[in-house]
Protein backbone atom coordinates (compact mmCIF):
# COMPACT_ATOMS: atom_id res chain seq x y z
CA UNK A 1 89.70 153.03 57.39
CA UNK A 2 87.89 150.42 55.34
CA UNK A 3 89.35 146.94 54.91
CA UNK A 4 91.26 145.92 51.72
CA UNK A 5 91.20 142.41 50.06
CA UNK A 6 92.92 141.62 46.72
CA UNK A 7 92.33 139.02 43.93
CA UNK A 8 94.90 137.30 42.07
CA UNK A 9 97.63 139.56 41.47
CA UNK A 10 99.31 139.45 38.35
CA UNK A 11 101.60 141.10 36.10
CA UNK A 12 100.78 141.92 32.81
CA UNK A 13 104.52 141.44 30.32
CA UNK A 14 102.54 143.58 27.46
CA UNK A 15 101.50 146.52 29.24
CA UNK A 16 104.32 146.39 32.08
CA UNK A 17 101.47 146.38 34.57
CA UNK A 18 100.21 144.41 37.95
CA UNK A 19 96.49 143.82 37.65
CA UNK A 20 94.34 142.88 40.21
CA UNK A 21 90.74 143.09 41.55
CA UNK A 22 91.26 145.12 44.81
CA UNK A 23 88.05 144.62 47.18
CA UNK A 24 87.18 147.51 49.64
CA UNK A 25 84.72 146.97 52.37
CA UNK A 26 82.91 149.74 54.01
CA UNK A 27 80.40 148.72 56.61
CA UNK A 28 78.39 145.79 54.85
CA UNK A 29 78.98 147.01 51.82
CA UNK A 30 82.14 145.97 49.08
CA UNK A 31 82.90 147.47 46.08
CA UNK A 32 85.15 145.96 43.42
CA UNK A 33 87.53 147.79 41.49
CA UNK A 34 89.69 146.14 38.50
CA UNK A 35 93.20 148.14 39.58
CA UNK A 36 96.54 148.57 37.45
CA UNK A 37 100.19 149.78 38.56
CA UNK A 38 102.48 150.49 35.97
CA UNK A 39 105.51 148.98 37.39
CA UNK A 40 108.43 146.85 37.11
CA UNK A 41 108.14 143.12 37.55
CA UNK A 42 110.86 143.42 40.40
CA UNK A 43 108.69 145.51 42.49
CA UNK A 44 108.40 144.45 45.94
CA UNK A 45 104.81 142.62 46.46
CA UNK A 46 104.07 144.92 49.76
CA UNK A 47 104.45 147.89 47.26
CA UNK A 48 102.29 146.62 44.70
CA UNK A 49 99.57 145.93 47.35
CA UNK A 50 100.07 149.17 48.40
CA UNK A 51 100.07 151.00 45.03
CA UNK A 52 96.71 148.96 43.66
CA UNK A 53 95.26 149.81 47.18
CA UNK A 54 95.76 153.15 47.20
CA UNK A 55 93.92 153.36 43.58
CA UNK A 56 90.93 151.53 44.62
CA UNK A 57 90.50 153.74 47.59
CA UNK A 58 90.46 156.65 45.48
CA UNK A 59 88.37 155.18 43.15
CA UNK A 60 85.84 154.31 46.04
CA UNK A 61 86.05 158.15 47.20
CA UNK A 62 82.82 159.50 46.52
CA UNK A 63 82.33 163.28 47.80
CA UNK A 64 80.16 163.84 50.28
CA UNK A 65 76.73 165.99 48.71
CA UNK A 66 75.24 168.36 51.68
């Protein structure tokens, strides 16, 4: 499992969205992803990490090529 770090997280009144940059570190290698949860303001901050986490992992999923 590769490790997570976030950026500021904020939330976004206009488009009812927390925005962050969501880090993900495989190996030596990070790759940064600008995330957004659609969300309400009230959310519980573990969930929101959760939620933008989960995106940037599957935006860092790259298939495997054989």
């Amino acid at each position: 499992m590769p490790n997570i770090s976030f950026g500021q997280i904020r939330y976004n009144d206009a488009t009812g969205n927390f925005e962050a940059r969501v880090d993900v570190h495989r190996g030596d290698h990070v790759f940064r992803y600008p995330c957004q949860m659609s969300a309400p303001r009230e959310m519980d901050a573990e969930q929101v990490r959760f939620g933008l986490a989960c995106q940037a992992l599957r935006m860092s999923d790259t298939p495997n090529h054989h």
